[in-house]
PDB file of N, CA and C in Angstrom:
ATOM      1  N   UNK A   1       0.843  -1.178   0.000  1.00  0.00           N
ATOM      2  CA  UNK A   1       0.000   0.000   0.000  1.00  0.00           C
ATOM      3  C   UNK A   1       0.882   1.233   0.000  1.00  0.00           C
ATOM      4  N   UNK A   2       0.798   2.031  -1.240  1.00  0.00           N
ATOM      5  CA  UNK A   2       1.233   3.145  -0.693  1.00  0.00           C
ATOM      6  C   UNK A   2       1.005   4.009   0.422  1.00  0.00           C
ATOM      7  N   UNK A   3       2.216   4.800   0.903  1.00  0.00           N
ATOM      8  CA  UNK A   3       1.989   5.873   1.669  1.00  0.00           C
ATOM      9  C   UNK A   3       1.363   7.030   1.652  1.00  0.00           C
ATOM     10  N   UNK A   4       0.180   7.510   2.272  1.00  0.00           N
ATOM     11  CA  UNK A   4      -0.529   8.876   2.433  1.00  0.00           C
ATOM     12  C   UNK A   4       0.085   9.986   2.817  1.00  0.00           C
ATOM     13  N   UNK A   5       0.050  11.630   2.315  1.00  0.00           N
ATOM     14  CA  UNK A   5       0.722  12.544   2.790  1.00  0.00           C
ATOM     15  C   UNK A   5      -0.031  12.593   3.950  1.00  0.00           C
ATOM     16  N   UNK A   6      -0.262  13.293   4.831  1.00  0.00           N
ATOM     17  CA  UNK A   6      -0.798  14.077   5.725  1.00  0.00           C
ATOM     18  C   UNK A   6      -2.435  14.711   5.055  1.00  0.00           C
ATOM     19  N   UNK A   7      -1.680  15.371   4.161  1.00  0.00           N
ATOM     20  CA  UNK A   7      -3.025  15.874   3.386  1.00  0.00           C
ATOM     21  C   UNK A   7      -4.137  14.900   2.688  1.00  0.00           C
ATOM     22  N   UNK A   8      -3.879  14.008   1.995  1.00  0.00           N
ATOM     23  CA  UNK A   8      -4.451  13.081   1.740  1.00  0.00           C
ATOM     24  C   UNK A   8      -5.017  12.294   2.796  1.00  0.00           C
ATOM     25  N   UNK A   9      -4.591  12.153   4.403  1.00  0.00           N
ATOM     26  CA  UNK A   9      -5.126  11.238   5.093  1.00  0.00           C
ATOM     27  C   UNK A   9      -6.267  12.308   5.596  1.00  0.00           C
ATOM     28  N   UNK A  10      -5.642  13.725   5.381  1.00  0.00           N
ATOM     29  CA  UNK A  10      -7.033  14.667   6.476  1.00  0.00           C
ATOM     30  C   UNK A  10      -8.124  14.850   5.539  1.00  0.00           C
ATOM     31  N   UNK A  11      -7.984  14.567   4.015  1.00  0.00           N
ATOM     32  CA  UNK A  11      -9.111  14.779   3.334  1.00  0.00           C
ATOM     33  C   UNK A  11      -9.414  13.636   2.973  1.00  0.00           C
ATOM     34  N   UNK A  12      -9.056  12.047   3.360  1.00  0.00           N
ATOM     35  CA  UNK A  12     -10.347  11.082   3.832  1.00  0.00           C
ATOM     36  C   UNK A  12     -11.166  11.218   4.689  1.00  0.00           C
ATOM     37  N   UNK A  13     -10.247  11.777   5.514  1.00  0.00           N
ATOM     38  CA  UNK A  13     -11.327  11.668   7.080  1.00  0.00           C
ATOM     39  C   UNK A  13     -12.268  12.433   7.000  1.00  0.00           C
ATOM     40  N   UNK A  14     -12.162  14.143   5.699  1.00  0.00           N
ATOM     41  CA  UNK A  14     -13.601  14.748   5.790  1.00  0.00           C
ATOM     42  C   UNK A  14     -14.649  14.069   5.015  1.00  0.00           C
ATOM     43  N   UNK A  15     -14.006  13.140   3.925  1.00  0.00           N
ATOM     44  CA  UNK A  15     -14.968  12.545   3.218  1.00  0.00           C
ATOM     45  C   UNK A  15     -15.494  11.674   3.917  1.00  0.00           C
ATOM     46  N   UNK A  16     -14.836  10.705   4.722  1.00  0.00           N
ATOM     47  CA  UNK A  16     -15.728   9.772   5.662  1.00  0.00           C
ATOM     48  C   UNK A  16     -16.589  10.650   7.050  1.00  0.00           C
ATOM     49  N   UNK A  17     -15.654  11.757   7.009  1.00  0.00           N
ATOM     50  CA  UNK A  17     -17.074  12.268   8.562  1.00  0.00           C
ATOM     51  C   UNK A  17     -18.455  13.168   7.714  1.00  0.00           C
ATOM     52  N   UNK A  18     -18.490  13.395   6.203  1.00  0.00           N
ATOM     53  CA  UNK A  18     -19.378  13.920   5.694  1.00  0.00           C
ATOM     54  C   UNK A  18     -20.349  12.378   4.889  1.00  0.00           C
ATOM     55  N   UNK A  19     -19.856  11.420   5.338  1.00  0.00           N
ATOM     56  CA  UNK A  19     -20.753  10.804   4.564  1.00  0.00           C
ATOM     57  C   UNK A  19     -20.867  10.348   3.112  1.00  0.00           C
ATOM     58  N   UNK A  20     -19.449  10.822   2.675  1.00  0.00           N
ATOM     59  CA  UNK A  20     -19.273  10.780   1.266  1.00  0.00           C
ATOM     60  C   UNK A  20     -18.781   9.680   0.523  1.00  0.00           C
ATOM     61  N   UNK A  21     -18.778   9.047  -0.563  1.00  0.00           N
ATOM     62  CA  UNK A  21     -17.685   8.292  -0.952  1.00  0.00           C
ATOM     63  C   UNK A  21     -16.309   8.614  -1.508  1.00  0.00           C
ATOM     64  N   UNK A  22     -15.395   7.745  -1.534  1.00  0.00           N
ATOM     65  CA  UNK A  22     -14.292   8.592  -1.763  1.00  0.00           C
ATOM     66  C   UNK A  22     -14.214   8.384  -2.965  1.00  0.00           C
ATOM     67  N   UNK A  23     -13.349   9.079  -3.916  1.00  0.00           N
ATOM     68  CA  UNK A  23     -12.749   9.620  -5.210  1.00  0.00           C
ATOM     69  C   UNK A  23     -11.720   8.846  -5.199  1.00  0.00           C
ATOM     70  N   UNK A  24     -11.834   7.865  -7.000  1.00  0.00           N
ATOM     71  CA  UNK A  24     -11.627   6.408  -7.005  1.00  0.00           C
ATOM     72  C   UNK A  24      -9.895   6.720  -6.691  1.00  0.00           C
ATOM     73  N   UNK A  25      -9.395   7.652  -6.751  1.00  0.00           N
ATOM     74  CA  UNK A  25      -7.906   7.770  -6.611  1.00  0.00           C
ATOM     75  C   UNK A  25      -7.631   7.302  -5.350  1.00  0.00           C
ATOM     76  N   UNK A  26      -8.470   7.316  -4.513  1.00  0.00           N
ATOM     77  CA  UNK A  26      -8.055   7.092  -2.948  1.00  0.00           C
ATOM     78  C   UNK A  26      -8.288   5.207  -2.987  1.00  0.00           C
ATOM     79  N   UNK A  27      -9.222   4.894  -3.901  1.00  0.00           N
ATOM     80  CA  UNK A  27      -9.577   3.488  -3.894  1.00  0.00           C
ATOM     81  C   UNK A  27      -8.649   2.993  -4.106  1.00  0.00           C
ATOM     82  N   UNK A  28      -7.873   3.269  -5.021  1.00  0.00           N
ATOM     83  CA  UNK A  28      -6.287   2.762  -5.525  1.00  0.00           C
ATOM     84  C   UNK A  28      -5.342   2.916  -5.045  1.00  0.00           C
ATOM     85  N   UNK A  29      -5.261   3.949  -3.825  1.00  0.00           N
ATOM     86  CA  UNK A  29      -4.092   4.050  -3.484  1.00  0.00           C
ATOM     87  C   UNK A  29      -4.390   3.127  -1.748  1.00  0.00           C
ATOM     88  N   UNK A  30      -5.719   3.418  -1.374  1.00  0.00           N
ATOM     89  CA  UNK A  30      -5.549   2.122  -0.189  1.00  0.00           C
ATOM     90  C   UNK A  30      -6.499   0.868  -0.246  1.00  0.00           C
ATOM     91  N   UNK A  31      -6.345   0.519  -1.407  1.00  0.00           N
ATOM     92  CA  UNK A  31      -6.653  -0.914  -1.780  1.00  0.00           C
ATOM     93  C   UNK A  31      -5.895  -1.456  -2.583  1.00  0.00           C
ATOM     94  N   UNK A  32      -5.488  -2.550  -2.710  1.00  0.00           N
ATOM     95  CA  UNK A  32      -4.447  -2.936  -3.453  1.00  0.00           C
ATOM     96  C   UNK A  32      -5.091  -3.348  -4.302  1.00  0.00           C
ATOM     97  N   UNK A  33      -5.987  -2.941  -5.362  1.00  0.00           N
ATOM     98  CA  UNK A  33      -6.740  -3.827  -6.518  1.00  0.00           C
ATOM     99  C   UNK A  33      -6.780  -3.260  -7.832  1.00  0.00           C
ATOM    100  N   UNK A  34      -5.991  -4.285  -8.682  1.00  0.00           N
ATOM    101  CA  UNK A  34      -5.688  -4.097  -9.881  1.00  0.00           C
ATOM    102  C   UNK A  34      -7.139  -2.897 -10.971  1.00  0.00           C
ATOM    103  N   UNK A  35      -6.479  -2.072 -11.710  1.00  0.00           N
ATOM    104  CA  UNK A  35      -7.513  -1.457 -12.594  1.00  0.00           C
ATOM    105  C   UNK A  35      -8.334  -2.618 -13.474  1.00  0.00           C
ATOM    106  N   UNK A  36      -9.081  -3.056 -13.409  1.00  0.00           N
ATOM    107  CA  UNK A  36     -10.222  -3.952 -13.873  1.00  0.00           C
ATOM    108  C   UNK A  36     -11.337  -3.637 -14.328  1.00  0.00           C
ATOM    109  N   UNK A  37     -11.926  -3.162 -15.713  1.00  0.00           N
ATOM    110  CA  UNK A  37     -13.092  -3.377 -15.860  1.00  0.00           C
ATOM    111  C   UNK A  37     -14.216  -4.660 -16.185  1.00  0.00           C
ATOM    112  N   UNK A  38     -15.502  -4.768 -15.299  1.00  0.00           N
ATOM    113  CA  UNK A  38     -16.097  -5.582 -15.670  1.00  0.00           C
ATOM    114  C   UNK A  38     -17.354  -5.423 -16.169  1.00  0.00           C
ATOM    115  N   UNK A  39     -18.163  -5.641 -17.111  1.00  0.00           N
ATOM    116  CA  UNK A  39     -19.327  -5.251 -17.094  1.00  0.00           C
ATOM    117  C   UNK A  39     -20.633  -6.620 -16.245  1.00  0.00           C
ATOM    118  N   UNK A  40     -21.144  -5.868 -15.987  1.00  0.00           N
ATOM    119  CA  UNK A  40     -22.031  -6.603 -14.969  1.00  0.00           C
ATOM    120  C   UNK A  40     -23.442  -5.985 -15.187  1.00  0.00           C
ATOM    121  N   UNK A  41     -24.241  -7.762 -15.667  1.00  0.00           N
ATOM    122  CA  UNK A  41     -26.161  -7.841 -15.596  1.00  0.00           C
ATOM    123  C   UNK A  41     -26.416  -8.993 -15.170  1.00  0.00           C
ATOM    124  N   UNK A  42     -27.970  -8.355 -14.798  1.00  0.00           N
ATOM    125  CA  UNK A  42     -28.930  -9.465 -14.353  1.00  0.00           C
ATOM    126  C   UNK A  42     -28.806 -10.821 -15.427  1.00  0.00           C
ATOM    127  N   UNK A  43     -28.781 -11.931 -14.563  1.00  0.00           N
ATOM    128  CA  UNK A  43     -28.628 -13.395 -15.792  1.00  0.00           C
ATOM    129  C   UNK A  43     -26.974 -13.267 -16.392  1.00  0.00           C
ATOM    130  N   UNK A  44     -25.749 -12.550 -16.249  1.00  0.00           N
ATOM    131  CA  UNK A  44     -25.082 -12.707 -17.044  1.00  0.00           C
ATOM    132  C   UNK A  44     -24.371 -14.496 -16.400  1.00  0.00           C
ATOM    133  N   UNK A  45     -23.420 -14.953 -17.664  1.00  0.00           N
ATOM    134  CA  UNK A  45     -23.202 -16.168 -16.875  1.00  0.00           C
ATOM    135  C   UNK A  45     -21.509 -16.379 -16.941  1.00  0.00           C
ATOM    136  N   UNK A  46     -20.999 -17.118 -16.212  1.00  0.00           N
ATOM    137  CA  UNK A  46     -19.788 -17.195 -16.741  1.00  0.00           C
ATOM    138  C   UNK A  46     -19.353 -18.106 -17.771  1.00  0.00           C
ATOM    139  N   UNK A  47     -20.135 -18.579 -18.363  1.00  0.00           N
ATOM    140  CA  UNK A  47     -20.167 -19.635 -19.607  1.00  0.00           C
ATOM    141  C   UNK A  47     -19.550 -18.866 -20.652  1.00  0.00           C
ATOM    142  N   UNK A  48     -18.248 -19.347 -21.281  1.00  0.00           N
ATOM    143  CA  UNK A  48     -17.813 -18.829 -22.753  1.00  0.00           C
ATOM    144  C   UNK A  48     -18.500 -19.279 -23.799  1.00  0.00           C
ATOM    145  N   UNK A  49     -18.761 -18.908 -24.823  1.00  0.00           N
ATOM    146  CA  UNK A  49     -18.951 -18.562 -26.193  1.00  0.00           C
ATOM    147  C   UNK A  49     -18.504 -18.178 -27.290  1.00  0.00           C
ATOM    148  N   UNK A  50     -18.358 -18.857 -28.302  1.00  0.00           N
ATOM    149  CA  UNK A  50     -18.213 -18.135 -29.804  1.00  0.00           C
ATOM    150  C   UNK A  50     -19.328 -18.576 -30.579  1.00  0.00           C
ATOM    151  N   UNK A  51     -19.180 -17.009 -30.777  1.00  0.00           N
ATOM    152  CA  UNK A  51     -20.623 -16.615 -31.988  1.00  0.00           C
ATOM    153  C   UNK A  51     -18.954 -16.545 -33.182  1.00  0.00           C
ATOM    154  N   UNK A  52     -19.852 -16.822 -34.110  1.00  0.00           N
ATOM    155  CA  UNK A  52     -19.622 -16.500 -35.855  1.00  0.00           C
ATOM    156  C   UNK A  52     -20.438 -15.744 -36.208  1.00  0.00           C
ATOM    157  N   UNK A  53     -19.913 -14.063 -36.396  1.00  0.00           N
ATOM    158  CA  UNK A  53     -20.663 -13.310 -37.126  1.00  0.00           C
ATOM    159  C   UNK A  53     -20.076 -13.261 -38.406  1.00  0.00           C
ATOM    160  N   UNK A  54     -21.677 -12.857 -39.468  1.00  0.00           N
ATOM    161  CA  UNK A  54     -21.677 -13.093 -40.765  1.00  0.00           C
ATOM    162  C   UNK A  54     -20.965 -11.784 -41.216  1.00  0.00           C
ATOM    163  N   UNK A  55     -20.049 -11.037 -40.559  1.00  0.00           N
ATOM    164  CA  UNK A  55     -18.996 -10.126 -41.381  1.00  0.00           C
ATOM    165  C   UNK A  55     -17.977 -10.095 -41.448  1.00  0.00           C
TER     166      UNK A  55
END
């Protein structure tokens, strides 16, 4: 995990004493979790597939 300045740790703490969520920069810097997009729906499955499209 990276290290927080000072400043960065006092402007979590207003976002967590206001109720806020934090700004994904802070997600990344104290969570260790890779940049990942996933898209996510109702019914999706983890079953692979190939389609053959006709172009």
């Amino acid at each position: 995990m990276a290290r927080l300045t000072e400043q960065e740790q006092q402007e979590i703490f207003r976002f967590i004493e206001a109720g806020k969520p934090l700004p994904e920069k802070y997600r990344f810097l104290l969570f260790e979790d890779k940049r990942e997009v996933e898209l996510v729906w109702n019914g999706k499955t983890g079953e692979v597939c190939n389609i053959v499209l006709p172009f």
